[in-house]
Protein backbone atom coordinates (compact mmCIF):
# COMPACT_ATOMS: atom_id res chain seq x y z
CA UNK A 1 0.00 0.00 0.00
CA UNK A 2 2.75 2.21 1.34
CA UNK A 3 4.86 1.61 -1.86
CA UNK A 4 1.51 2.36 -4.47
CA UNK A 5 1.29 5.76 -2.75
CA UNK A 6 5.15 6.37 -3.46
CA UNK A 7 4.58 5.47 -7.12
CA UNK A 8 1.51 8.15 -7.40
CA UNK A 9 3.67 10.97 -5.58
CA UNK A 10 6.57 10.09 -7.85
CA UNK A 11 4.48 10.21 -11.16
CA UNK A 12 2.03 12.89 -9.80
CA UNK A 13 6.11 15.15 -9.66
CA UNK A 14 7.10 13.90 -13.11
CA UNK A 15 3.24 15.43 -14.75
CA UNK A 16 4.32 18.52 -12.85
CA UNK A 17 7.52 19.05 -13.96
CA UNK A 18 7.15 17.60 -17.39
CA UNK A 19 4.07 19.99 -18.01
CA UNK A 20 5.08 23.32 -16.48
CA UNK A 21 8.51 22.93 -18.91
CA UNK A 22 6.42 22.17 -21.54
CA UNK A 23 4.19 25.34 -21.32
CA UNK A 24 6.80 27.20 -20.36
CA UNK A 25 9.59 26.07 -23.75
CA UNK A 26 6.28 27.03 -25.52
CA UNK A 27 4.33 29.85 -24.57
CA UNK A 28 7.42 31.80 -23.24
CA UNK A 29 10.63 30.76 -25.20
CA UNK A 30 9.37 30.11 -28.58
CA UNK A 31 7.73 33.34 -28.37
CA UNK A 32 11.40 34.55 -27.22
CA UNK A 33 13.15 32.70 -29.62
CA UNK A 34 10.94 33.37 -32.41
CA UNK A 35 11.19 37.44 -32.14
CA UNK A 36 14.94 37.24 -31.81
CA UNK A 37 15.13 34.88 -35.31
CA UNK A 38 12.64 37.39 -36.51
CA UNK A 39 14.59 40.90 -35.55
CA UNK A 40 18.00 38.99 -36.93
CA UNK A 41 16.33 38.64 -40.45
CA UNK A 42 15.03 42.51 -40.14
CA UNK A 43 18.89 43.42 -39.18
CA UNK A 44 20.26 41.67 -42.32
CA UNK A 45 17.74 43.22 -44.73
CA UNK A 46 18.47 46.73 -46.57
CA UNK A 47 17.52 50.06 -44.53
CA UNK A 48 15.14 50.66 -47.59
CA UNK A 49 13.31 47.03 -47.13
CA UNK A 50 13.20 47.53 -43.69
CA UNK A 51 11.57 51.23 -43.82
CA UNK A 52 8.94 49.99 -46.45
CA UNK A 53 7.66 47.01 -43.99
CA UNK A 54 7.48 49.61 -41.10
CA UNK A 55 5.51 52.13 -43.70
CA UNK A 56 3.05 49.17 -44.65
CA UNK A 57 2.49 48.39 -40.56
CA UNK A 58 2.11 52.25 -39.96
CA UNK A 59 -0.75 52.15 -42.84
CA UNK A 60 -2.46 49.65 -40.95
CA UNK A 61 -2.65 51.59 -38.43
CA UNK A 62 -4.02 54.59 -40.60
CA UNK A 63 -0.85 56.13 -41.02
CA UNK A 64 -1.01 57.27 -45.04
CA UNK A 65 2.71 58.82 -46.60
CA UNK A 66 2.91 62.41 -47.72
CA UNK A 67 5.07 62.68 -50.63
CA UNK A 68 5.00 66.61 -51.16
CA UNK A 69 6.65 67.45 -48.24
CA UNK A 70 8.45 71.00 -48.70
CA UNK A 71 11.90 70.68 -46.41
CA UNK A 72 12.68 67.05 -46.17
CA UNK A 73 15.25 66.36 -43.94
CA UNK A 74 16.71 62.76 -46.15
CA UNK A 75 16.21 59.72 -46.52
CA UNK A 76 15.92 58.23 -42.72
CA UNK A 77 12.86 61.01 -42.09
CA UNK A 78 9.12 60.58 -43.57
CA UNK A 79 6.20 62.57 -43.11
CA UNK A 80 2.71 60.59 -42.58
CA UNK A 81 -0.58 62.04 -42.28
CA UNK A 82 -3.61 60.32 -39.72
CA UNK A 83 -7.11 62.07 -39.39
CA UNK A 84 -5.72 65.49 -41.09
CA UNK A 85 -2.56 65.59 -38.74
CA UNK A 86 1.34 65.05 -39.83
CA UNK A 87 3.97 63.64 -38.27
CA UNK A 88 7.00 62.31 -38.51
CA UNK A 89 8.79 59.22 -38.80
CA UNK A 90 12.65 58.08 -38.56
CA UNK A 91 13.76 54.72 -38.56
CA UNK A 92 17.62 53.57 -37.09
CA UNK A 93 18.46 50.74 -38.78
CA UNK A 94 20.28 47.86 -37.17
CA UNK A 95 19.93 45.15 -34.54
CA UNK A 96 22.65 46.71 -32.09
CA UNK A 97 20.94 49.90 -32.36
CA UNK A 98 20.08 51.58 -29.27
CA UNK A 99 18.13 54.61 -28.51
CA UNK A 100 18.63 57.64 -26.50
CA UNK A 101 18.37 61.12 -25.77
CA UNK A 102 19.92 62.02 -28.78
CA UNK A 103 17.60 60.64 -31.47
CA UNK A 104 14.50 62.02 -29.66
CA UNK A 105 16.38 65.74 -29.88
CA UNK A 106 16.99 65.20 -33.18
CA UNK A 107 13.72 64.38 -34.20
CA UNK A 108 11.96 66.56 -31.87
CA UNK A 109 13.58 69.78 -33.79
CA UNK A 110 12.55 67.80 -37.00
CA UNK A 111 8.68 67.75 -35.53
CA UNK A 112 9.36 71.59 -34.61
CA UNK A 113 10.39 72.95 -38.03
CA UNK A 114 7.80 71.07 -39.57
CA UNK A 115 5.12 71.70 -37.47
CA UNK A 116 4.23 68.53 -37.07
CA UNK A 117 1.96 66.86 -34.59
CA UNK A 118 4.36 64.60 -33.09
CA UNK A 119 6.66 61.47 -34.02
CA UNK A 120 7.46 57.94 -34.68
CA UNK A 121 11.19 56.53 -33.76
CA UNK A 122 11.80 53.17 -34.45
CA UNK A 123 14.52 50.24 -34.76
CA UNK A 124 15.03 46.82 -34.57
CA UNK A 125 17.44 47.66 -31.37
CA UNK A 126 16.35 48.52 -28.30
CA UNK A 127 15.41 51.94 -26.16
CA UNK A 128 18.15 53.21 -23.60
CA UNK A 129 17.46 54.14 -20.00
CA UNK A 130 15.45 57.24 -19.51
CA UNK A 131 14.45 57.78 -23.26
CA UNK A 132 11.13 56.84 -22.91
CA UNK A 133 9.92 60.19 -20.76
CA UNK A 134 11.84 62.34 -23.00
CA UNK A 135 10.37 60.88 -25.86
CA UNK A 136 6.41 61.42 -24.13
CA UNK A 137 7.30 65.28 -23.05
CA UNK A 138 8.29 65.55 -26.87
CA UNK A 139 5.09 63.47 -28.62
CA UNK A 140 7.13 61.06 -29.89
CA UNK A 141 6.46 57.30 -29.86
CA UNK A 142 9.29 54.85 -29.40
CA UNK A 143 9.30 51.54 -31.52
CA UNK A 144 11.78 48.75 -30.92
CA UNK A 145 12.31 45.39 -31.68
CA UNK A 146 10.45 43.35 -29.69
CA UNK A 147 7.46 46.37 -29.71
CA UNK A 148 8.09 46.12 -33.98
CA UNK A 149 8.25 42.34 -34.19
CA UNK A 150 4.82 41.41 -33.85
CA UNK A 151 3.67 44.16 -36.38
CA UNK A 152 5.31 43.30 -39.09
CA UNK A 153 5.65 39.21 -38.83
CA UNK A 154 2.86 39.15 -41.20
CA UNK A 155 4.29 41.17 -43.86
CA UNK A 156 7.42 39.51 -44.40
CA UNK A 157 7.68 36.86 -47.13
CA UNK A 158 5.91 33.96 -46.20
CA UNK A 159 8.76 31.74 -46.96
CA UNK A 160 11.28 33.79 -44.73
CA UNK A 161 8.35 33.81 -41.82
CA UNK A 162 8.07 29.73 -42.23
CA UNK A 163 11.54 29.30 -41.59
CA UNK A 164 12.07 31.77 -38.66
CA UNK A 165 9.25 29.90 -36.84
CA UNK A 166 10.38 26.09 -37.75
CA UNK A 167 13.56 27.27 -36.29
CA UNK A 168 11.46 28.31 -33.06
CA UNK A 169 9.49 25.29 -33.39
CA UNK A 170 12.63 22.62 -33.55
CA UNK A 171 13.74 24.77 -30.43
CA UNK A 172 10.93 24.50 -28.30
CA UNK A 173 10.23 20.74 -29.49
CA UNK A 174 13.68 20.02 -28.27
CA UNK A 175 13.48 21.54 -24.97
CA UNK A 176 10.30 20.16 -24.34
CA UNK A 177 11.61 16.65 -24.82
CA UNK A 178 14.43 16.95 -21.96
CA UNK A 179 12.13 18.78 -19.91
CA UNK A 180 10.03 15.46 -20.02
CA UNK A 181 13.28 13.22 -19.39
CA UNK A 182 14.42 15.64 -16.15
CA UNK A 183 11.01 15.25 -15.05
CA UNK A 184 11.06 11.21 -15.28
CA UNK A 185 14.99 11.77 -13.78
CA UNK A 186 13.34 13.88 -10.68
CA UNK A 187 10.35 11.04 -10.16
CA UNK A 188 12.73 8.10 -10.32
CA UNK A 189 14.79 9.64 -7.72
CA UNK A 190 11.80 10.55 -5.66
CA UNK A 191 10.75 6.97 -5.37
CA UNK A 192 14.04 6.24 -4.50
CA UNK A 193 14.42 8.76 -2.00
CA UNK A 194 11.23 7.81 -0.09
CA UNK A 195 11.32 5.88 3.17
CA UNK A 196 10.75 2.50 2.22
CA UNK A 197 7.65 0.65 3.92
CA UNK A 198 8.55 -0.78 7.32
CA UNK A 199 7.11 -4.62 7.72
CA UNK A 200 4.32 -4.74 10.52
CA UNK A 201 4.95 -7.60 13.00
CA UNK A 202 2.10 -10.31 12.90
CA UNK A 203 -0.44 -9.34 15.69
CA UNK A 204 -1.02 -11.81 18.63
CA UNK A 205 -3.81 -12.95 20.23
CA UNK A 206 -5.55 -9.45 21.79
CA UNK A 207 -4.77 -9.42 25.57
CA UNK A 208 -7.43 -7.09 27.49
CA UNK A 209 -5.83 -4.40 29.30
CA UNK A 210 -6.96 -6.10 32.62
CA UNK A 211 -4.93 -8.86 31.67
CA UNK A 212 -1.91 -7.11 30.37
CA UNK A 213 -2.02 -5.56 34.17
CA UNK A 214 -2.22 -8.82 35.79
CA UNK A 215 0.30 -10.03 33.69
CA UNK A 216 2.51 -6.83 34.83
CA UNK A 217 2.23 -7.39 38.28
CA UNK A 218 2.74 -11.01 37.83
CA UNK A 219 5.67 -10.41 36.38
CA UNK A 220 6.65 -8.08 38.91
CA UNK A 221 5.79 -10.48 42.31
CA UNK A 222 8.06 -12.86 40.03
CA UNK A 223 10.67 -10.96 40.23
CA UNK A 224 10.16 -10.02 44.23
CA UNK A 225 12.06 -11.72 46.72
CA UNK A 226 9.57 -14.72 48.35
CA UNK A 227 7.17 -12.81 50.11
CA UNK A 228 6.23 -15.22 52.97
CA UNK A 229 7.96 -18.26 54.39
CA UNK A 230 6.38 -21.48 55.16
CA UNK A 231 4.54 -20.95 58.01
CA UNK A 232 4.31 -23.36 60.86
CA UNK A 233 0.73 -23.90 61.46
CA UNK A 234 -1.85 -25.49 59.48
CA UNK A 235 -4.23 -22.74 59.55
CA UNK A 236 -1.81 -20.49 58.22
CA UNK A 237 -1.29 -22.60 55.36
CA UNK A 238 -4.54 -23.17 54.18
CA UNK A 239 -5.23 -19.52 54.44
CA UNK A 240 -1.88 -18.72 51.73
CA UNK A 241 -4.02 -21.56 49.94
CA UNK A 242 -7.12 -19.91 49.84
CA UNK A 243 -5.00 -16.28 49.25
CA UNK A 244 -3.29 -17.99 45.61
CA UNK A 245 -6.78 -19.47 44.51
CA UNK A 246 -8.30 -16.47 45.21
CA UNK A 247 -5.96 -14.85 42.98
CA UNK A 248 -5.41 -17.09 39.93
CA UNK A 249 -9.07 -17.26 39.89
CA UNK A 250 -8.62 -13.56 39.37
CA UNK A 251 -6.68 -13.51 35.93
CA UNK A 252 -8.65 -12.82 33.03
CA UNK A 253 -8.29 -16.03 31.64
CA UNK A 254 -9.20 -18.57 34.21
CA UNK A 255 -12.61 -19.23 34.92
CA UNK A 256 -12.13 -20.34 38.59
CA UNK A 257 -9.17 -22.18 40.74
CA UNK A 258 -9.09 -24.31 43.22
CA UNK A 259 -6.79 -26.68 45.54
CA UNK A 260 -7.78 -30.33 44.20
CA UNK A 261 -5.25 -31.45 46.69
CA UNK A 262 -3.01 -29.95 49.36
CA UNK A 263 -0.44 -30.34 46.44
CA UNK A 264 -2.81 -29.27 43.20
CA UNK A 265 -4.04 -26.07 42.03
CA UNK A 266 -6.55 -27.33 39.90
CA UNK A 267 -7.28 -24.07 37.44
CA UNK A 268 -10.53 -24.25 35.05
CA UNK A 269 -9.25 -22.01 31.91
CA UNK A 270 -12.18 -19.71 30.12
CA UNK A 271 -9.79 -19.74 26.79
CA UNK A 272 -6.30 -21.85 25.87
CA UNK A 273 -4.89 -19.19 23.11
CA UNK A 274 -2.63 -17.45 25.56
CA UNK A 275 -0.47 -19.17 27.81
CA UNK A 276 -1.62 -19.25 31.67
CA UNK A 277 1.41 -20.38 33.53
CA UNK A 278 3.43 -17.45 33.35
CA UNK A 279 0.63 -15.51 34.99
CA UNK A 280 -0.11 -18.38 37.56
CA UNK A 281 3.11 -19.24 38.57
CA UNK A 282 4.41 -15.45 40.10
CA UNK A 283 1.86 -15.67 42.41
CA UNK A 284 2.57 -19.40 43.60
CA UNK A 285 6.45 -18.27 43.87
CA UNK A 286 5.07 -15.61 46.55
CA UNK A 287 5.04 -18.63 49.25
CA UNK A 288 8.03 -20.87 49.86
CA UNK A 289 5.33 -23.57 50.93
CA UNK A 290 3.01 -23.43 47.43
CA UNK A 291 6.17 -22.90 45.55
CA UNK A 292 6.62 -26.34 44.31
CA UNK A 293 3.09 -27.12 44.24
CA UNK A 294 1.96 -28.32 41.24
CA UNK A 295 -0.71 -26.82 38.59
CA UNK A 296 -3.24 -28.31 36.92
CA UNK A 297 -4.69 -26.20 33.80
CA UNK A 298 -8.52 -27.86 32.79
CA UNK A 299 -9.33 -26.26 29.45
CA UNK A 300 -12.93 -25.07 28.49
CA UNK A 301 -15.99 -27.36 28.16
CA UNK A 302 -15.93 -28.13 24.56
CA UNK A 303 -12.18 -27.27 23.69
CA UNK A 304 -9.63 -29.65 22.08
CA UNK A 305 -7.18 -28.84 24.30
CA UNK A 306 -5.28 -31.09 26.57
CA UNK A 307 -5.35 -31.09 30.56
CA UNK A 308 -2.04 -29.55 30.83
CA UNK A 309 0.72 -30.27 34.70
CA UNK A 310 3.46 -28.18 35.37
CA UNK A 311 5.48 -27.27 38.72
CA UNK A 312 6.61 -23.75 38.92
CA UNK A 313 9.25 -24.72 40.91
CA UNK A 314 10.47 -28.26 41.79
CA UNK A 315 11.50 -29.15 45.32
C-alpha cells in the first residue's frame, strides 16, 4: 500500500515538472526565440526594405505617406498624415541599435520645423534608459524590436516567416523533450528517495488491558524476593491456599481455581490461546510452601485442548 502511494507521488512530480517545462519552452521561449530569429532577419535586410515594412504596418494603423513634403530632412525622415494631422517618422536601422536622448532631440527639432503633430522613432534595437519620458514630453512614440516584431511578422515573405518559426518550433520541441526526461529523472529519484515501507509484525492474540495488568504485576511479584515463608501452622497454610486461589481465579483467563489437593491447584481455563502459567506461577512463587506445588490447567468445556501439569518450581 505504502509503496503504491510512493509510485503516485513520484508520477504525480514527473506530470508537474514535465508539463510546467512544456508550457513554459512554448508559450514563453518560442515566443522569445521566435522574435529574436525574426529581428536577426530585419537586421540583415536593406535600410530601404526595412523602412517599407514599417511604412506598410504604420498604414495599418491609418498612417497614409505624404510625398509633397516641402523641407525634407533625407532619406531616414518621412512625413505621414492620420485624421488630417502630420507627423513624422525616422527609422535607425540595425539590430545593435540603441536609442537615447539624442535621437529624440533630433527628431523633436525635426517635428518643430515642420510643425508637425508629433513622431514615430523606431529600430530593430532597443530603447536606452530614460528615453522613454523624453520621448512622451516631446510626442514622440518609441518603436523597438520586440514592440516592432509582432507588427510586421505578417508582412514579411511567407517563406522567410516559415523558416524563422520552424527554427522556433525545432527549439521549443527540443526543450520540451528533456524537460520530459528531467522530469522522469526527478520522479525516479523521488521513489528512491522515499522511506521504504517498514514490515508490521504479525499481531497476537488481543490481551485485554486487565490482563496485560495482571500479567505486569505477575511479572513483577516474580521478580520479588519470596514474600512469605512457610509458616508453621496449618491454619496459616490453608489460608496462603485460599490467598493464591483467590488470585489465579482472578486472571482474566481462568474461569475459577481451586486446591484439588493440598499439592494441586486445579485451574478451570475460560480460553487456551494465551499461555496461563506465566501468569499463575508469580503468584505461587510468593510462598516458599506453594512454591513447588503443582498446577493443573482444565481447558474449556468443549475445547480440544489437553489437561495440561506443570510445577513452577520443583522441590
Amino acid at each position: 500500500m505504502i509503496e503504491s502511494v510512493h509510485w503516485v507521488i513520484a508520477l504525480a512530480v514527473t506530470v508537474l515538472i514535465g508539463t510546467a517545462g512544456t508550457l513554459y519552452f512554448r508559450l514563453v521561449v518560442m515566443r522569445r526565440d521566435e522574435t529574436a530569429a525574426g529581428l536577426s532577419a530585419l537586421a540583415a535586410m536593406s535600410w530601404r526594405e526595412f523602412i517599407h515594412l514599417v511604412l506598410d504596418a504604420l498604414s495599418q494603423r491609418g498612417y497614409a505617406r505624404v510625398f509633397n513634403r516641402e523641407a525634407p530632412s533625407g532619406d531616414n525622415d518621412y512625413t505621414l498624415e492620420r485624421d488630417g494631422k502630420h507627423f513624422l517618422l525616422s527609422c535607425k536601422h540595425g539590430g545593435a541599435f540603441v536609442l537615447d536622448g539624442t535621437q529624440v532631440a533630433e527628431l523633436a527639432n525635426e517635428i518643430r520645423l515642420a510643425s508637425a503633430a508629433g513622431g514615430i522613432l523606431a529600430t530593430q534595437g532597443s530603447i536606452g534608459p530614460g528615453t522613454r519620458p523624453a520621448a512622451t514630453m516631446q510626442r514622440i512614440e518609441l518603436l523597438d524590436g520586440p514592440a516592432l516584431w509582432p507588427e510586421l511578422r505578417d508582412l514579411m515573405e511567407p517563406e522567410q516567416r516559415a523558416a524563422i518559426l520552424a527554427g522556433a518550433e525545432r527549439k521549443a520541441r527540443q526543450r520540451t523533450v528533456l524537460s520530459w526526461l528531467l522530469a522522469l529523472v526527478a520522479g525516479v529519484a523521488l521513489f528512491l528517495l522515499l522511506p521504504a515501507p517498514t514490515p508490521k509484525a504479525a499481531p497476537g492474540p488481543a490481551v485485554p488491558h486487565a490482563a496485560a495488568t495482571a500479567a505486569e504485576a505477575a511479572a513483577k511479584a516474580a521478580a520479588a524476593p519470596i514474600a512469605a515463608p512457610a509458616p508453621d501452622d496449618t491454619a496459616a497454610l490453608e489460608k496462603q491456599r485460599q490467598d493464591v486461589a483467590d488470585a489465579v481465579s482472578a486472571l482474566p483467563m481462568v474461569d475459577r481455581a481451586m486446591w484439588s489437593t493440598q499439592s494441586t491447584l486445579q485451574v478451570f481455563l475460560l480460553e487456551t490461546q494465551a499461555d496461563a502459567y506465566p501468569h499463575i506461577c508469580p503468584l505461587l512463587l510468593r510462598y516458599d510452601a506453594l512454591a513447588p506445588s503443582r498446577v493443573q490447567l482444565t481447558p474449556p468445556p468443549g475445547s480440544d485442548a489437553r489437561t495440561r501439569f506443570r510445577q513452577c518450581r520443583s522441590y
